[in-house]
PDB file of N, CA and C in Angstrom:
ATOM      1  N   UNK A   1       0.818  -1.196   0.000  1.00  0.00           N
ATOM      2  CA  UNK A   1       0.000   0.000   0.000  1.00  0.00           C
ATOM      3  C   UNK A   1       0.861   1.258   0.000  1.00  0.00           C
ATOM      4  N   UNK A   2       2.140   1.465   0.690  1.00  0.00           N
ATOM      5  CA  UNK A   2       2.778   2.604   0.711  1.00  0.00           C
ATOM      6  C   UNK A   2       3.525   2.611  -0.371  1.00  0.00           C
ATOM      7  N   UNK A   3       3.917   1.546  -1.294  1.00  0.00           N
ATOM      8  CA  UNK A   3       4.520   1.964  -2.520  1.00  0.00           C
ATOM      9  C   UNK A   3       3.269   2.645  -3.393  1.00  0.00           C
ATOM     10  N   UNK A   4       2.220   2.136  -3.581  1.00  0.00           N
ATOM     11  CA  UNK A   4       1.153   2.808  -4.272  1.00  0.00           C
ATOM     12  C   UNK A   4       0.721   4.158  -4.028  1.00  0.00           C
ATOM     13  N   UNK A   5       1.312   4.790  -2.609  1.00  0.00           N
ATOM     14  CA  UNK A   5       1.106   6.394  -2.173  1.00  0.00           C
ATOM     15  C   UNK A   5       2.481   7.388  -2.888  1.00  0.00           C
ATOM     16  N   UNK A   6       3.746   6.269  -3.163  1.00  0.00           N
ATOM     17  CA  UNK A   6       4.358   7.009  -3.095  1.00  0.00           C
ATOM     18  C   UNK A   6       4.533   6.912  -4.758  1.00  0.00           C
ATOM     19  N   UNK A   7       3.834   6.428  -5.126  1.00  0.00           N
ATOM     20  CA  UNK A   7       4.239   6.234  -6.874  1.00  0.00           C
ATOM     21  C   UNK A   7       3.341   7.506  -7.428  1.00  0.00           C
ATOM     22  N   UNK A   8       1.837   7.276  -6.723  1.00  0.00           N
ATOM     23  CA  UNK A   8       0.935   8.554  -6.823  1.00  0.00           C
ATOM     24  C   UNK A   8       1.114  10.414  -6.830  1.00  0.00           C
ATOM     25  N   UNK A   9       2.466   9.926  -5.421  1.00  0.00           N
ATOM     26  CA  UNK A   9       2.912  11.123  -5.180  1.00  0.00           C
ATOM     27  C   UNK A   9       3.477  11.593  -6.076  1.00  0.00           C
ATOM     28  N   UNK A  10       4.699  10.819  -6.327  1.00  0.00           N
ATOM     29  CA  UNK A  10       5.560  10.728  -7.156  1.00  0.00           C
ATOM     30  C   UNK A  10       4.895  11.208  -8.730  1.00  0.00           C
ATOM     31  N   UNK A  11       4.227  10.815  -9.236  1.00  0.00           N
ATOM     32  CA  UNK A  11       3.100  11.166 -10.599  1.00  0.00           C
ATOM     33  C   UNK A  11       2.482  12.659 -10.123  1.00  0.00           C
ATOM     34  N   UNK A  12       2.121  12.837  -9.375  1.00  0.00           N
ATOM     35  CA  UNK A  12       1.094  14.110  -8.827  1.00  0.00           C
ATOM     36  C   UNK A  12       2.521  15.148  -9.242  1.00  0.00           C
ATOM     37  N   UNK A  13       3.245  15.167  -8.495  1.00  0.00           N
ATOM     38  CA  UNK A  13       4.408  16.135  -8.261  1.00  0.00           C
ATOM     39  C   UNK A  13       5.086  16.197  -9.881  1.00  0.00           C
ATOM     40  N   UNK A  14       5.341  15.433 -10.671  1.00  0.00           N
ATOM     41  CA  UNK A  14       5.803  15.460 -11.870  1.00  0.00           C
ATOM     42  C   UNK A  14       5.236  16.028 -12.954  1.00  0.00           C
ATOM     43  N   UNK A  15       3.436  15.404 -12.721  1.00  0.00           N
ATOM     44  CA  UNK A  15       2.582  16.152 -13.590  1.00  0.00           C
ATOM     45  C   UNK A  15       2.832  17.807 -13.727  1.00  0.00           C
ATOM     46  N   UNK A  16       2.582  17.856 -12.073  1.00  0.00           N
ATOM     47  CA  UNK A  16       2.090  19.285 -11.755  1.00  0.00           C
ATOM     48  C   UNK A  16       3.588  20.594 -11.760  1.00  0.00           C
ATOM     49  N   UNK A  17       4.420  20.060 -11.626  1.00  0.00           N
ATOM     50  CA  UNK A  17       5.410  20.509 -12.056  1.00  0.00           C
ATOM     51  C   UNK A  17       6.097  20.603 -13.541  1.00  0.00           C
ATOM     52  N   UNK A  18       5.488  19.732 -14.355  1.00  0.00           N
ATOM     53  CA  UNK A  18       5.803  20.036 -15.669  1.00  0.00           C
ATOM     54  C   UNK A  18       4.793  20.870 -16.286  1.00  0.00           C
ATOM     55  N   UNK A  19       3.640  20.889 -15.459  1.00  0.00           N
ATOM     56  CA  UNK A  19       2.418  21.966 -16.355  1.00  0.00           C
ATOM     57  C   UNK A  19       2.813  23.012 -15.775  1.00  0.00           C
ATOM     58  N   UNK A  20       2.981  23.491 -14.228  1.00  0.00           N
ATOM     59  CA  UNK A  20       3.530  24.802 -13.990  1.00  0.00           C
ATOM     60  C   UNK A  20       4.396  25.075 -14.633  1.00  0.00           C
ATOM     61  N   UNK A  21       5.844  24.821 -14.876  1.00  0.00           N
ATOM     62  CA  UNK A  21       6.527  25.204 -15.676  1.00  0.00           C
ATOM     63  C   UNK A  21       6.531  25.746 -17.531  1.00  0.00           C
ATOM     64  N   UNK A  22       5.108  24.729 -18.341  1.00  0.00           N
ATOM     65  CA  UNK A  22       5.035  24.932 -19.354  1.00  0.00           C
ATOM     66  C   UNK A  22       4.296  26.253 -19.303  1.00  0.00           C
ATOM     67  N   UNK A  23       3.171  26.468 -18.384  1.00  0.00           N
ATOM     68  CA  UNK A  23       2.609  27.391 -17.905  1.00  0.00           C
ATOM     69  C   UNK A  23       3.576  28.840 -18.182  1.00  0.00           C
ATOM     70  N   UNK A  24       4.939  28.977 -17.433  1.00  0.00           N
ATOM     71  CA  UNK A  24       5.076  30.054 -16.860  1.00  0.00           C
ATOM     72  C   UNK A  24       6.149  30.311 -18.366  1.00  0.00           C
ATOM     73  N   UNK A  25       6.372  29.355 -18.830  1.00  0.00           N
ATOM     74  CA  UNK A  25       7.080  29.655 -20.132  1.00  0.00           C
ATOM     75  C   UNK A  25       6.223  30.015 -21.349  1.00  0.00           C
ATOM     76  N   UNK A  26       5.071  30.128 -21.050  1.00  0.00           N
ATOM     77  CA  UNK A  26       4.050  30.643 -22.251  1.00  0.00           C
ATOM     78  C   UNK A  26       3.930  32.114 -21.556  1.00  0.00           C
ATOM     79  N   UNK A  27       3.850  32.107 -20.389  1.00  0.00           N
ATOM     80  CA  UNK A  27       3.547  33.362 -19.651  1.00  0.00           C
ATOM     81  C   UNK A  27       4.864  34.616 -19.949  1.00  0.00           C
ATOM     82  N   UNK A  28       5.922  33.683 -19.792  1.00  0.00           N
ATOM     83  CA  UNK A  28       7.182  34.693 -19.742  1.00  0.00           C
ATOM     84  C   UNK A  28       7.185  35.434 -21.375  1.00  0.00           C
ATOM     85  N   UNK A  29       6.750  34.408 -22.637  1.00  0.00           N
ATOM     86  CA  UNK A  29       6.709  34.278 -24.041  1.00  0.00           C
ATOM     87  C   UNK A  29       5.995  35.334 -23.839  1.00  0.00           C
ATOM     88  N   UNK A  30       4.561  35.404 -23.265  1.00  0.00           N
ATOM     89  CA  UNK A  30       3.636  36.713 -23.923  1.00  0.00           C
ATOM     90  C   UNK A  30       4.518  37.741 -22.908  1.00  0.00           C
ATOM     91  N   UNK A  31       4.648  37.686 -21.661  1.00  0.00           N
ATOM     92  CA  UNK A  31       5.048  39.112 -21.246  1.00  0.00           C
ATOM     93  C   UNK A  31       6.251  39.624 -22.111  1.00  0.00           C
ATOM     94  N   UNK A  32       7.407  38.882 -22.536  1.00  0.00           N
ATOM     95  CA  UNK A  32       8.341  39.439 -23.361  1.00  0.00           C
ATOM     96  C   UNK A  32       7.822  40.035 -24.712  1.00  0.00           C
ATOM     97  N   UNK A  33       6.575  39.919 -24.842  1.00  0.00           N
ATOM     98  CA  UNK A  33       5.777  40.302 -26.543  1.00  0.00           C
ATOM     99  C   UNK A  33       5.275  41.652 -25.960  1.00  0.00           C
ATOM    100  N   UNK A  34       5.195  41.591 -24.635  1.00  0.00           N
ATOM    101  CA  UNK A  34       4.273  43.179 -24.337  1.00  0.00           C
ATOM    102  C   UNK A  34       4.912  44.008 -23.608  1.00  0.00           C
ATOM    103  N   UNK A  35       6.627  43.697 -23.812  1.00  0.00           N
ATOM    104  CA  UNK A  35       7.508  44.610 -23.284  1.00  0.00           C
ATOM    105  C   UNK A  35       7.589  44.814 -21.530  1.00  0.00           C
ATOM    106  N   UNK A  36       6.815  43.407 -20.945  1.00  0.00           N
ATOM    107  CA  UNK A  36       6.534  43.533 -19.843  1.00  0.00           C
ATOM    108  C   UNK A  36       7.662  43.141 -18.634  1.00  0.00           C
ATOM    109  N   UNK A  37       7.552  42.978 -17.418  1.00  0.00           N
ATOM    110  CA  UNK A  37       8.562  42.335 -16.435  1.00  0.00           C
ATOM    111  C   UNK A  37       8.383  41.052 -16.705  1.00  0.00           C
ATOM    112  N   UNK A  38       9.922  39.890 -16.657  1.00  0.00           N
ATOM    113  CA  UNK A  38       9.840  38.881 -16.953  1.00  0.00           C
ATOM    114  C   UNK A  38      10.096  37.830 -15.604  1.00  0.00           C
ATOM    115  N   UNK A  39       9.895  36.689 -16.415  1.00  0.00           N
ATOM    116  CA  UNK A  39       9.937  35.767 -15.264  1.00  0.00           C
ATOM    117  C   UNK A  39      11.525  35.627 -14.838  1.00  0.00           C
ATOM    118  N   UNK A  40      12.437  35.724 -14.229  1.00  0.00           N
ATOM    119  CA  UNK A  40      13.526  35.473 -14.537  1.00  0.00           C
ATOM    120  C   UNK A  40      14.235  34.178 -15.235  1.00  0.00           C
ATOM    121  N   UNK A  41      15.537  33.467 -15.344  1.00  0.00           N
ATOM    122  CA  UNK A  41      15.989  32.661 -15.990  1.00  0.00           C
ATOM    123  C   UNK A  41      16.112  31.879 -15.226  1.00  0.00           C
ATOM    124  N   UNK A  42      16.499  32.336 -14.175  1.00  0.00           N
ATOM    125  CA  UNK A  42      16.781  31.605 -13.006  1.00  0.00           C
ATOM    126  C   UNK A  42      15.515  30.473 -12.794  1.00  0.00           C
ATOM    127  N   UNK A  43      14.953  31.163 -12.627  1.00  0.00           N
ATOM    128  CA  UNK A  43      13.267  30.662 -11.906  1.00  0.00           C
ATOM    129  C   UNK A  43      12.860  29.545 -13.222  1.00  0.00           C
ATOM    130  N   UNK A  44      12.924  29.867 -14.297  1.00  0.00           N
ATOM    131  CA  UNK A  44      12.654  28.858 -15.301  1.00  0.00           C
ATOM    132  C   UNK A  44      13.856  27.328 -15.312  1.00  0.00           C
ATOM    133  N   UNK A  45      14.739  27.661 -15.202  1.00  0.00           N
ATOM    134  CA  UNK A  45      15.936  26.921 -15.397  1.00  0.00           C
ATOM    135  C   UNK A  45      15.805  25.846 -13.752  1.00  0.00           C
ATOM    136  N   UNK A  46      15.410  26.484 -12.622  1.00  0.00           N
ATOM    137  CA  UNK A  46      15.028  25.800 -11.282  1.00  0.00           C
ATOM    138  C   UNK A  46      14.059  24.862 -11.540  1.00  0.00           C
ATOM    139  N   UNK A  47      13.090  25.530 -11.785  1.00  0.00           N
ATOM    140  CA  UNK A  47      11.882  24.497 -12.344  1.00  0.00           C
ATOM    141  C   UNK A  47      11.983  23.343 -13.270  1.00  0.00           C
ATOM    142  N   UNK A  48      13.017  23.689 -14.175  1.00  0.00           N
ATOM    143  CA  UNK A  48      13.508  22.370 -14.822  1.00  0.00           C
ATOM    144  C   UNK A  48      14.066  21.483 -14.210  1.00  0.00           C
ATOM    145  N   UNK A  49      15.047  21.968 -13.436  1.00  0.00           N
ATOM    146  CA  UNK A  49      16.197  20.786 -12.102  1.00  0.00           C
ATOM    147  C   UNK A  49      15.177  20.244 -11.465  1.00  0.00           C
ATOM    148  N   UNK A  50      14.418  21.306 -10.910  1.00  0.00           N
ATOM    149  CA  UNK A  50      13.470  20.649  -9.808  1.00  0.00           C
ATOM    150  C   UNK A  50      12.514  19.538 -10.175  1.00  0.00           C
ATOM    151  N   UNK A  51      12.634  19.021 -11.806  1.00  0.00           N
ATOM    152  CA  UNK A  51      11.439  17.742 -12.296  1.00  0.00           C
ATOM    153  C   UNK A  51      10.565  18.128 -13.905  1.00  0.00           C
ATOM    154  N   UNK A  52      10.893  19.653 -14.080  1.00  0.00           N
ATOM    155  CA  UNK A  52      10.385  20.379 -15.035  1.00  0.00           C
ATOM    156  C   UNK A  52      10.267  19.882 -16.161  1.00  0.00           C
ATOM    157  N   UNK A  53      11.486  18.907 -16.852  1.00  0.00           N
ATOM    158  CA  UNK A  53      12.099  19.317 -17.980  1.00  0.00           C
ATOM    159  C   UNK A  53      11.129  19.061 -19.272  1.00  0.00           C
ATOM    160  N   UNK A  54      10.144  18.300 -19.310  1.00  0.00           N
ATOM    161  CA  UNK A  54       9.308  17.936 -20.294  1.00  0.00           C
ATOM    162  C   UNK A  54       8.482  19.026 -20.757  1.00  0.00           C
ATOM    163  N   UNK A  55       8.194  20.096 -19.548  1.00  0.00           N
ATOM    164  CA  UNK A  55       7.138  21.187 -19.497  1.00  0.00           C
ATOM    165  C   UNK A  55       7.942  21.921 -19.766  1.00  0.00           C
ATOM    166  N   UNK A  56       9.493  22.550 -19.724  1.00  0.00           N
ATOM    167  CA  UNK A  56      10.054  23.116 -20.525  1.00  0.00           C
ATOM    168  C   UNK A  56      10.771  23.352 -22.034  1.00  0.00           C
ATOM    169  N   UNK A  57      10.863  21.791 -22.376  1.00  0.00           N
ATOM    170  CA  UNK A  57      10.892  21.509 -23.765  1.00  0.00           C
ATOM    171  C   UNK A  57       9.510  21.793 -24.633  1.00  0.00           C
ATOM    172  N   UNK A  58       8.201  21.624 -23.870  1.00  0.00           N
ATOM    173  CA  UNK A  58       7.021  21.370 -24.539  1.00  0.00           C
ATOM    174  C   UNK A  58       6.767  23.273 -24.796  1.00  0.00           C
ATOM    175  N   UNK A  59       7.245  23.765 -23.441  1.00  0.00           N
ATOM    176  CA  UNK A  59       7.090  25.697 -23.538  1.00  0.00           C
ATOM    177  C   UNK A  59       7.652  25.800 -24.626  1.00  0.00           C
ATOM    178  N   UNK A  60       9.389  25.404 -24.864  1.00  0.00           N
ATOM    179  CA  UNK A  60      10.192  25.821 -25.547  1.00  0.00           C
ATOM    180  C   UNK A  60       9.581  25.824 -27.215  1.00  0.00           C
ATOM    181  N   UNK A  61       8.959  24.284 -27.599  1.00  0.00           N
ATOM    182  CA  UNK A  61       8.463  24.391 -28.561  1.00  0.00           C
ATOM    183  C   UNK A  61       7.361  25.040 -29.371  1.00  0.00           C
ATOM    184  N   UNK A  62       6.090  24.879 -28.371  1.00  0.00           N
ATOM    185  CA  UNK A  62       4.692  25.471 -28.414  1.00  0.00           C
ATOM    186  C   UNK A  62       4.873  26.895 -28.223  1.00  0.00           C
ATOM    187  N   UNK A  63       5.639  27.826 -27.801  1.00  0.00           N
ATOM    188  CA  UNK A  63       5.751  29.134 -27.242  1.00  0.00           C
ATOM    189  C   UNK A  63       6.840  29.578 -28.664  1.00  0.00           C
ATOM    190  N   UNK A  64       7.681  28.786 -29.358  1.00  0.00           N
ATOM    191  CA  UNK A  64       8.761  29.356 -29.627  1.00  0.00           C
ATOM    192  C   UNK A  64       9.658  30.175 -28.666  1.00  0.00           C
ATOM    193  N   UNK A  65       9.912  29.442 -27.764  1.00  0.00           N
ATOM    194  CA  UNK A  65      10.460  30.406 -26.855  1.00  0.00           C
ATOM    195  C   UNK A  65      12.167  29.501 -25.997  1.00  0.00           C
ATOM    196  N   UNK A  66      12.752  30.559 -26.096  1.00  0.00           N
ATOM    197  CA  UNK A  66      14.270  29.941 -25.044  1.00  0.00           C
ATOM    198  C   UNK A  66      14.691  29.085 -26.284  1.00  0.00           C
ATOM    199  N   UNK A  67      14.107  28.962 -27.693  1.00  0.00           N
ATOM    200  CA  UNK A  67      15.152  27.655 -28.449  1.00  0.00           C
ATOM    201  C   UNK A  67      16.153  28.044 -28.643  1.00  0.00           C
ATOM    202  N   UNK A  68      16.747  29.465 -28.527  1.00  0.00           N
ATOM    203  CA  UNK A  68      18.341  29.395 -29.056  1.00  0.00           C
ATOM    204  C   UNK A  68      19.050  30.125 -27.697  1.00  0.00           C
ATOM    205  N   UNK A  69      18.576  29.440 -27.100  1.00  0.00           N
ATOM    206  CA  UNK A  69      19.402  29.589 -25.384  1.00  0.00           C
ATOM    207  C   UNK A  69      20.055  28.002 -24.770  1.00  0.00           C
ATOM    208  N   UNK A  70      21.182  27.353 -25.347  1.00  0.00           N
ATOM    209  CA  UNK A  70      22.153  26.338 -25.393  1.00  0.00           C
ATOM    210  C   UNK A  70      21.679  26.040 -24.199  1.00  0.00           C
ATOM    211  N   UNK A  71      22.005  26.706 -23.230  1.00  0.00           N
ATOM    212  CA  UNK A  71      21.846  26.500 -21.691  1.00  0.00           C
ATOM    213  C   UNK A  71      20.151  25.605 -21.207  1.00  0.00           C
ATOM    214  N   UNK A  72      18.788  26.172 -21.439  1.00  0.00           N
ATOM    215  CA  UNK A  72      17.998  25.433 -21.673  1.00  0.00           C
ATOM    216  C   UNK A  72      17.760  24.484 -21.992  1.00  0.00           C
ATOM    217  N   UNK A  73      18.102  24.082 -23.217  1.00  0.00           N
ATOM    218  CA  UNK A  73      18.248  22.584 -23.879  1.00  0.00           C
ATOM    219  C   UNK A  73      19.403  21.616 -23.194  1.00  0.00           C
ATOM    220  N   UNK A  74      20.415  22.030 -22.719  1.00  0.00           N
ATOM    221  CA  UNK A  74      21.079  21.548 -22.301  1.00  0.00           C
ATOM    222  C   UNK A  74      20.632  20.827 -20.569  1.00  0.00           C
ATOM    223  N   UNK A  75      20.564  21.611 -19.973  1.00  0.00           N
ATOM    224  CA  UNK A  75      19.616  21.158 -18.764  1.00  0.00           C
ATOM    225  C   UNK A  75      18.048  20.632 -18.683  1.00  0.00           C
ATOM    226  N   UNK A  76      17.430  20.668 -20.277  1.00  0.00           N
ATOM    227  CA  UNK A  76      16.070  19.966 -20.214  1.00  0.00           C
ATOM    228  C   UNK A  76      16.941  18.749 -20.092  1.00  0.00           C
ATOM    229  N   UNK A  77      17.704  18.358 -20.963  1.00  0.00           N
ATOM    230  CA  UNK A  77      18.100  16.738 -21.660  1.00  0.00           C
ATOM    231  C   UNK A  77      18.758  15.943 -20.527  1.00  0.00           C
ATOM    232  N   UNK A  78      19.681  16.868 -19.689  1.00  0.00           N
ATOM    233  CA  UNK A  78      20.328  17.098 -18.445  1.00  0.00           C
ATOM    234  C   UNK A  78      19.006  16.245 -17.133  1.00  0.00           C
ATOM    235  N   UNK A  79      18.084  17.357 -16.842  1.00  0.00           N
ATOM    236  CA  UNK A  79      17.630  17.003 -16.215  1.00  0.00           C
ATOM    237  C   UNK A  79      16.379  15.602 -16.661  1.00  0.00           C
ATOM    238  N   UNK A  80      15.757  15.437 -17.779  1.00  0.00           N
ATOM    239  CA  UNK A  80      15.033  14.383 -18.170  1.00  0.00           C
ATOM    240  C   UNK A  80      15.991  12.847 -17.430  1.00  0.00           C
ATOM    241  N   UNK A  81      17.084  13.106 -17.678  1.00  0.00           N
ATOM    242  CA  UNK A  81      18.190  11.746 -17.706  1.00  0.00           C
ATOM    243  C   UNK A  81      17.798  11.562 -16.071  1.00  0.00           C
ATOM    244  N   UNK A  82      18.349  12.346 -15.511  1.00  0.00           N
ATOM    245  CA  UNK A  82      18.443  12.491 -13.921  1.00  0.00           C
ATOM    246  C   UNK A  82      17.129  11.975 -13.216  1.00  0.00           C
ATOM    247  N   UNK A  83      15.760  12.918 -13.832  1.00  0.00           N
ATOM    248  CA  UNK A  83      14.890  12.483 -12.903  1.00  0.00           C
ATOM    249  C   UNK A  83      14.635  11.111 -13.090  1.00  0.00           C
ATOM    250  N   UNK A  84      14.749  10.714 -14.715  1.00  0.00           N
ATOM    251  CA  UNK A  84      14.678   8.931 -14.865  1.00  0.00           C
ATOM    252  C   UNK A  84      15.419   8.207 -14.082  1.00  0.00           C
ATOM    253  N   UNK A  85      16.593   8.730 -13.463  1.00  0.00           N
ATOM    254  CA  UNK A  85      17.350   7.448 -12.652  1.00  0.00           C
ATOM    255  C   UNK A  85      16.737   7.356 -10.968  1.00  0.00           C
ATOM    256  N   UNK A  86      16.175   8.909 -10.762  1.00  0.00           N
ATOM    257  CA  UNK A  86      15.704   9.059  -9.637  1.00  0.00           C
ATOM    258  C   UNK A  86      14.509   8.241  -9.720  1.00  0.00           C
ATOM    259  N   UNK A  87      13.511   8.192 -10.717  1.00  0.00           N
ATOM    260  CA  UNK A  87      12.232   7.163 -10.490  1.00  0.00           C
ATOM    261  C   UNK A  87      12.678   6.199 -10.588  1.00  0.00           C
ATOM    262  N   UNK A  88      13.769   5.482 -11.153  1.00  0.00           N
ATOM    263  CA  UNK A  88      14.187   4.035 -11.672  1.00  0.00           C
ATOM    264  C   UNK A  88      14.593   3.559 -10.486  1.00  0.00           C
ATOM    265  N   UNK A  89      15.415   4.621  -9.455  1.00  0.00           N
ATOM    266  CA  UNK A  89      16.073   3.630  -8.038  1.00  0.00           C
ATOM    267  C   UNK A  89      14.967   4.059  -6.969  1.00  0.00           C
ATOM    268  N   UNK A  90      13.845   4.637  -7.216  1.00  0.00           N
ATOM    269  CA  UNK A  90      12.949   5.075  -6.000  1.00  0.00           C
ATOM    270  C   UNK A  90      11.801   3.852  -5.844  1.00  0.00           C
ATOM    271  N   UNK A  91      11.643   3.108  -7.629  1.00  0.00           N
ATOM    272  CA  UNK A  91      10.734   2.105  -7.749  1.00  0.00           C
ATOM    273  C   UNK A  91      11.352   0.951  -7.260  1.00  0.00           C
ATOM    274  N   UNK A  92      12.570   0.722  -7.618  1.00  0.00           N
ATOM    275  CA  UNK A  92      13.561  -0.588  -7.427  1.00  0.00           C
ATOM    276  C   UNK A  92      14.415  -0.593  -6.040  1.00  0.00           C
ATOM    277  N   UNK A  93      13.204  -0.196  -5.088  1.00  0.00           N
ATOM    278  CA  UNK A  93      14.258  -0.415  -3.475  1.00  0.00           C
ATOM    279  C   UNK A  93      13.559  -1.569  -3.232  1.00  0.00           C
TER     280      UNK A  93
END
């Protein structure tokens, strides 16, 4: 039963962290169109480490946005690898 809470969790937190993130990269896309205050880089690039990276590749594409920022792509692909080993040894204890 507690592997089934924590696989849930585990899914809940991934979902919801890759839609916030695609979220705030469509958001940052229009405020940079209306000359507005932006989200910082920082804050986008965290959100990726932190589990993001699918919701930032999916911003990157759907938004046209961050594709010719090396650094982005580099830490989506970066972090995709990482969180896979983290679910792979969190399922296999």
């Amino acid at each position: 039963m507690r592997i089934l809470r924590v696989e849930r969790t585990m899914l809940i937190y991934y979902v919801s962290i890759n839609i916030l993130t695609f979220v705030l990269m469509g958001l940052d896309k229009m405020r940079a169109r209306a000359h507005l205050w932006r989200i910082p880089e920082r804050v986008l690039l965290g959100l990726t480490w932190l589990g993001g990276p699918l919701g930032t590749v999916a911003g990157m594409q759907m938004f046209r946005h961050k594709t010719r920022k090396p650094l982005f792509w580099i830490s989506a692909v970066i972090s995709i690898v990482l969180h896979l080993v983290v679910i792979y040894f969190s399922q296999n204890q």
